[in-house]
N, C-alpha and C. Protein backbone atom coordinates (compact mmCIF):
# COMPACT_ATOMS: atom_id res chain seq x y z
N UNK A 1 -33.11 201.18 80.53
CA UNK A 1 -33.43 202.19 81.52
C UNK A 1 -34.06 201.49 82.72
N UNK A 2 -33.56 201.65 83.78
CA UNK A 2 -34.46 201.13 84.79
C UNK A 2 -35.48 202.07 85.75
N UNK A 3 -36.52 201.57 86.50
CA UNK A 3 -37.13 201.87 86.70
C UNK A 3 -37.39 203.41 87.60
N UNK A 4 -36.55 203.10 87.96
CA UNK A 4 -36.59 204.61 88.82
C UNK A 4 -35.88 205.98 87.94
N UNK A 5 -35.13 205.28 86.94
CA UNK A 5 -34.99 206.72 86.03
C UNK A 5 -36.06 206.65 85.31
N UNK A 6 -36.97 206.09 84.97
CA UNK A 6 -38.16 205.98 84.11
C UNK A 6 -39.26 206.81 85.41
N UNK A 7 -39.17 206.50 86.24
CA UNK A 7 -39.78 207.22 87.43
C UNK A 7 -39.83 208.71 87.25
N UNK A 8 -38.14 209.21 87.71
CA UNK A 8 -37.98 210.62 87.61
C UNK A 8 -38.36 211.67 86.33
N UNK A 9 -37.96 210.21 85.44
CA UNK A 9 -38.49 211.21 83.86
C UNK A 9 -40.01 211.60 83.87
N UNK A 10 -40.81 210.44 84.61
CA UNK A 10 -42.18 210.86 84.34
C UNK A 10 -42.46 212.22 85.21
N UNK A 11 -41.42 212.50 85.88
CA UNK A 11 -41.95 213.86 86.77
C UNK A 11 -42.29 213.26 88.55
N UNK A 12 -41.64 212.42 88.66
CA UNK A 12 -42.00 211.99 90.21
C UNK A 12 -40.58 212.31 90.89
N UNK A 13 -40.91 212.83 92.64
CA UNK A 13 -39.68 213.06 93.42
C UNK A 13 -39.47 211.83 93.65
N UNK A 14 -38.40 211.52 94.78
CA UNK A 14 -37.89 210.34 94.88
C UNK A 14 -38.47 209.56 95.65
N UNK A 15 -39.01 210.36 96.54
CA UNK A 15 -40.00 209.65 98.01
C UNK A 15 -41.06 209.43 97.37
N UNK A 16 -42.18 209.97 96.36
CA UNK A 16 -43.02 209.62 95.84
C UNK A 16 -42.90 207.76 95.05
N UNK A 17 -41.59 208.28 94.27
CA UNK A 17 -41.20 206.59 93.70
C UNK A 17 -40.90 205.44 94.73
N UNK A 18 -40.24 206.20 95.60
CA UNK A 18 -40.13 205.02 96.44
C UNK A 18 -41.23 205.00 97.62
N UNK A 19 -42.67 205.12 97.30
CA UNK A 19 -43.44 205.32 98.28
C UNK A 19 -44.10 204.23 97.55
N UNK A 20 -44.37 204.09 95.91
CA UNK A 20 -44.97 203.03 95.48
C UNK A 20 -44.70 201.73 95.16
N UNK A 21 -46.17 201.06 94.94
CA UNK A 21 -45.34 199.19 95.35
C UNK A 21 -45.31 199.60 93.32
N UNK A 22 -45.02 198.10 93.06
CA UNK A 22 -44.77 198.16 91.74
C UNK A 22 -46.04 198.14 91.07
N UNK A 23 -47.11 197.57 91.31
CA UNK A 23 -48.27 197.86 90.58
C UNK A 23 -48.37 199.22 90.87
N UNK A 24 -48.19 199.77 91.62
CA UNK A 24 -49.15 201.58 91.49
C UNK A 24 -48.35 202.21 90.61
N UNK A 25 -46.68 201.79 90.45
CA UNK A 25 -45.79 202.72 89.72
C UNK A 25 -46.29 201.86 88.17
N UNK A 26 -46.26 200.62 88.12
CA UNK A 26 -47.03 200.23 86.53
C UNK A 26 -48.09 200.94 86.20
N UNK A 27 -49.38 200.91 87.14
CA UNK A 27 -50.53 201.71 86.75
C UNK A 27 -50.32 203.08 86.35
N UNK A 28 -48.65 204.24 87.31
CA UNK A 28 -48.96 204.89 87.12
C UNK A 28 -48.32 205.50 85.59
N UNK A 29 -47.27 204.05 85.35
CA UNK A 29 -46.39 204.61 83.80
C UNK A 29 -47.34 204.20 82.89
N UNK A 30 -48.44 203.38 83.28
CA UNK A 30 -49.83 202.83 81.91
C UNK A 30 -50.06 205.12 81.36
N UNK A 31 -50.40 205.08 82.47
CA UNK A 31 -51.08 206.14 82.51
C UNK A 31 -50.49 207.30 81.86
N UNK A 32 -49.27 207.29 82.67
CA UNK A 32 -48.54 208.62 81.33
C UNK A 32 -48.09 208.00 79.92
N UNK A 33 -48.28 206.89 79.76
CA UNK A 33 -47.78 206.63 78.41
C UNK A 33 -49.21 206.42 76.89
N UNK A 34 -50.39 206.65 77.91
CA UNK A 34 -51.96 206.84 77.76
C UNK A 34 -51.44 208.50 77.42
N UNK A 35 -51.36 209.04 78.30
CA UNK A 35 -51.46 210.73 78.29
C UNK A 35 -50.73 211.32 77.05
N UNK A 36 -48.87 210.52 76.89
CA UNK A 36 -48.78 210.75 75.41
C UNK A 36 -49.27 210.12 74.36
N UNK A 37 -49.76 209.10 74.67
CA UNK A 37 -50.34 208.64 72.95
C UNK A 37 -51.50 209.91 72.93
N UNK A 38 -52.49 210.27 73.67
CA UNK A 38 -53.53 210.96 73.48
C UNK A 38 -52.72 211.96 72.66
N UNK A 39 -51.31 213.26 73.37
CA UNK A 39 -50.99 214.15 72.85
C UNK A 39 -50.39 214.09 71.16
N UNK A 40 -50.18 212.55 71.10
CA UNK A 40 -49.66 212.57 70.17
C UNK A 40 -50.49 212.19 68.77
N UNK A 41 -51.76 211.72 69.68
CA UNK A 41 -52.59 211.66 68.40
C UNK A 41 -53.21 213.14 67.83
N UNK A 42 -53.15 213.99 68.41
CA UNK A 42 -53.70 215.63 68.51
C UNK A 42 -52.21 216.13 67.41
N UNK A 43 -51.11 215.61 67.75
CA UNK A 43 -50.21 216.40 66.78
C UNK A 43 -49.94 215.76 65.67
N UNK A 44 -50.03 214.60 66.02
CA UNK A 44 -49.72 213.44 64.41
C UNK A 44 -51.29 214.11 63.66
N UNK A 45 -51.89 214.40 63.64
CA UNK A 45 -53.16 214.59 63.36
C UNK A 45 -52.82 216.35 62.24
N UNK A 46 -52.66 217.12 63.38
CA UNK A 46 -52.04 218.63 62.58
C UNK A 46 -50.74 218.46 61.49
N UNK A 47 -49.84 217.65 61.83
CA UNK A 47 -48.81 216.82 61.18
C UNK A 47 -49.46 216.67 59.87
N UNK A 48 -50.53 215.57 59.77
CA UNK A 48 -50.92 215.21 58.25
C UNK A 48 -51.85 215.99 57.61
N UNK A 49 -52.36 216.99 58.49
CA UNK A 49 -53.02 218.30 57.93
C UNK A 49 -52.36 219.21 56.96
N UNK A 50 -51.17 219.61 57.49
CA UNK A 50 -50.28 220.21 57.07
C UNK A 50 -49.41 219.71 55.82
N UNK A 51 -49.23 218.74 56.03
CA UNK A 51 -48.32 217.87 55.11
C UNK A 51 -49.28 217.67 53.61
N UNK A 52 -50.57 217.24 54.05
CA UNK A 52 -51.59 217.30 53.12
C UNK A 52 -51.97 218.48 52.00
N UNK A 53 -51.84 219.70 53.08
CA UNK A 53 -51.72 220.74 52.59
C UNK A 53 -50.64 221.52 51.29
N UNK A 54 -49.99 220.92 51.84
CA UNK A 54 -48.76 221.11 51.19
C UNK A 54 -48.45 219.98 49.94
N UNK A 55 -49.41 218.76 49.60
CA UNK A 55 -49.07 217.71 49.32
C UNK A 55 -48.82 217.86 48.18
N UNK A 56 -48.44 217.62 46.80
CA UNK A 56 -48.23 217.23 45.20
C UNK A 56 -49.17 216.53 45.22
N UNK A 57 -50.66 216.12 44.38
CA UNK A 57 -51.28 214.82 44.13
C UNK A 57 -50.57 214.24 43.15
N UNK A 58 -50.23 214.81 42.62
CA UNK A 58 -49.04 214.14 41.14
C UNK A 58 -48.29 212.99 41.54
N UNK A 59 -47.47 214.02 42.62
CA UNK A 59 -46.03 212.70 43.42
C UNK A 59 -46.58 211.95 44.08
N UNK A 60 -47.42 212.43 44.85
CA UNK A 60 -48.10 211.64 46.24
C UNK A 60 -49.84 211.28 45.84
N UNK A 61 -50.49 210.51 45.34
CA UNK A 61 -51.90 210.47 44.95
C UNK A 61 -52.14 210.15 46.28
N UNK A 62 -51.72 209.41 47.49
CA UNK A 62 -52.55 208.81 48.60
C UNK A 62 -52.51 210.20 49.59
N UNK A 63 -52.89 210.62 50.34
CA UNK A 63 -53.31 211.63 51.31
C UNK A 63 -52.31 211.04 52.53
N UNK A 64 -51.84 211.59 53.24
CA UNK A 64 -51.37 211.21 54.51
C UNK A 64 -52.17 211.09 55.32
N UNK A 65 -51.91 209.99 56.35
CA UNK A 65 -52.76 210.10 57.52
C UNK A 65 -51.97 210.37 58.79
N UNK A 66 -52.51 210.76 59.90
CA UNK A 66 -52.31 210.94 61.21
C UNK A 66 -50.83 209.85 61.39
N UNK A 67 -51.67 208.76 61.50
CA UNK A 67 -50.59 207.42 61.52
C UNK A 67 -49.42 207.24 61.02
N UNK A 68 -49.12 208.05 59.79
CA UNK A 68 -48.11 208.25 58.91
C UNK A 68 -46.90 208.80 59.68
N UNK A 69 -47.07 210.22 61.09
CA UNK A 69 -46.86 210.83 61.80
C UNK A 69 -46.95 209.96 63.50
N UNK A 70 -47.05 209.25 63.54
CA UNK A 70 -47.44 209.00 65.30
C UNK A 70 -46.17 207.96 65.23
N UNK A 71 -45.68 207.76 66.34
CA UNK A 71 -44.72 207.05 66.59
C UNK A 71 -45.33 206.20 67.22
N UNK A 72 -46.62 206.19 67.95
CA UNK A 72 -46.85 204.69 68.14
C UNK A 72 -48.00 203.81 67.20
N UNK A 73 -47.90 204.27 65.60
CA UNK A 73 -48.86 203.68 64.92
C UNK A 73 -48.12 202.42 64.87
N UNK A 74 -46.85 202.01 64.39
CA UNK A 74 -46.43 201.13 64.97
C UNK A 74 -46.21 200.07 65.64
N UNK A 75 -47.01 200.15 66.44
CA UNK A 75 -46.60 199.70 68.35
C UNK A 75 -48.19 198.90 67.93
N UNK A 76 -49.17 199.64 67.42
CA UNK A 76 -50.34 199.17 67.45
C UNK A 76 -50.48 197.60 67.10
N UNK A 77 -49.73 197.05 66.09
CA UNK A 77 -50.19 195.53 65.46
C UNK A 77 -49.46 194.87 66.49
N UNK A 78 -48.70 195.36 67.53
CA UNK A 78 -48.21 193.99 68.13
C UNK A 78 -49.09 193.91 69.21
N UNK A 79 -48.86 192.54 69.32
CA UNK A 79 -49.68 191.93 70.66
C UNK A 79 -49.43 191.83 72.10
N UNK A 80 -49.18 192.55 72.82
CA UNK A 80 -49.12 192.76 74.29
C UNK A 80 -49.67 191.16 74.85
N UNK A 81 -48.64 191.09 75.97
CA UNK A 81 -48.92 189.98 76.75
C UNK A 81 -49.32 190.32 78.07
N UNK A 82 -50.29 189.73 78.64
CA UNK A 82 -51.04 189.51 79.79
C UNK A 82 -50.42 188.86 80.99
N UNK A 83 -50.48 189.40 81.71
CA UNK A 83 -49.80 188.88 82.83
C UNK A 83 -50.75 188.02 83.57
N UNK A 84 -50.42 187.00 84.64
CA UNK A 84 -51.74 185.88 85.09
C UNK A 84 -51.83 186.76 85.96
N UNK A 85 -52.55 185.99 87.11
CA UNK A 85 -52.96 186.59 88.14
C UNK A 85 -51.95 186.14 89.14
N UNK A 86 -51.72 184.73 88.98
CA UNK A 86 -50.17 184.55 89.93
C UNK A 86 -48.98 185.15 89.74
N UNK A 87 -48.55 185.81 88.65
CA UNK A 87 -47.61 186.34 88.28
C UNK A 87 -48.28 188.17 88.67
N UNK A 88 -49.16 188.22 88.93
CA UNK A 88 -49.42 189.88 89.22
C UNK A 88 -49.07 189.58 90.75
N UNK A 89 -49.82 188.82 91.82
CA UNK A 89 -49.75 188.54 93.11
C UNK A 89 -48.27 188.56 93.05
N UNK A 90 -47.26 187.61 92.68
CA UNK A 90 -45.88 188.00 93.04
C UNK A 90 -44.98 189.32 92.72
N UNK A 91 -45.45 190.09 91.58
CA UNK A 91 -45.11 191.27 91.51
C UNK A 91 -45.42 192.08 92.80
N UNK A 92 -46.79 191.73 93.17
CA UNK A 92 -47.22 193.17 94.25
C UNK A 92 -46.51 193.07 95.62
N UNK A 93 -45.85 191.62 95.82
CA UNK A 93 -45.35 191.42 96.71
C UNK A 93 -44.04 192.06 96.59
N UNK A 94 -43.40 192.57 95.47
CA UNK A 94 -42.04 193.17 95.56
C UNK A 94 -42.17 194.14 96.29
N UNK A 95 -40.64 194.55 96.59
CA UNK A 95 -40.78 195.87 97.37
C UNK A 95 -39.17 196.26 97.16
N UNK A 96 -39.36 197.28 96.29
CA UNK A 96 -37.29 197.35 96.17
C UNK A 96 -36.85 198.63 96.03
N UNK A 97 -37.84 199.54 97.49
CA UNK A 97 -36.86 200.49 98.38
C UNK A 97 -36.11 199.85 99.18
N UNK A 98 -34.92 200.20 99.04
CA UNK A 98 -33.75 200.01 99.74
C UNK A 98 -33.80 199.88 101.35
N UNK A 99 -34.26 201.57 101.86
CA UNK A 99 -34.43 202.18 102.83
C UNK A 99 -35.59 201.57 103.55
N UNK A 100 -36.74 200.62 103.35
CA UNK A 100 -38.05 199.80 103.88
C UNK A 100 -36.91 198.46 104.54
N UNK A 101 -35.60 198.16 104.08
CA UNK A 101 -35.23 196.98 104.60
C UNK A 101 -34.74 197.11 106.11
């Protein structure tokens, strides 16, 4: 997927996407992808409530957890890489509206 359909999905018009440099549009996909983990910890959460509820201890002795349910429990053990600071400086320098050339 590239970036500007990743743009529109988050709910941005087009002049908005192409108004930002690439750090503000990174900061601003950190941010909605912050906003669903939050929602999704609130439903993975009712998820193992329910499921719990419903559980067999017979079949199932361990309890479910939240995590069992979240699609990014997952995501959690890996290790994210850091970008330097020379490699952020040449990002901010991009600029790849078309229409700015």
């Amino acid at each position: 997927m590239d970036l500007y359909s990743l743009g529109l999905g988050f709910g941005l018009r087009p002049r908005e996407f192409w108004d930002m440099t690439f750090m503000e549009f990174a900061a601003f996909a950190r941010g909605e992808t912050d906003r669903d983990r939050r929602k999704w910890e609130h439903t993975s959460s009712v998820m193992a409530l329910f499921a719990n509820a419903n559980r067999d201890p017979k079949r199932r002795p361990q309890p479910f957890t939240p995590e069992d349910f979240s699609p990014y429990s997952e995501n959690e053990t890996q290790v994210g890489h850091e970008l330097t600071q020379e490699q952020q400086d040449q990002i901010a320098q991009w600029r790849v509206n078309p229409s700015s050339m």
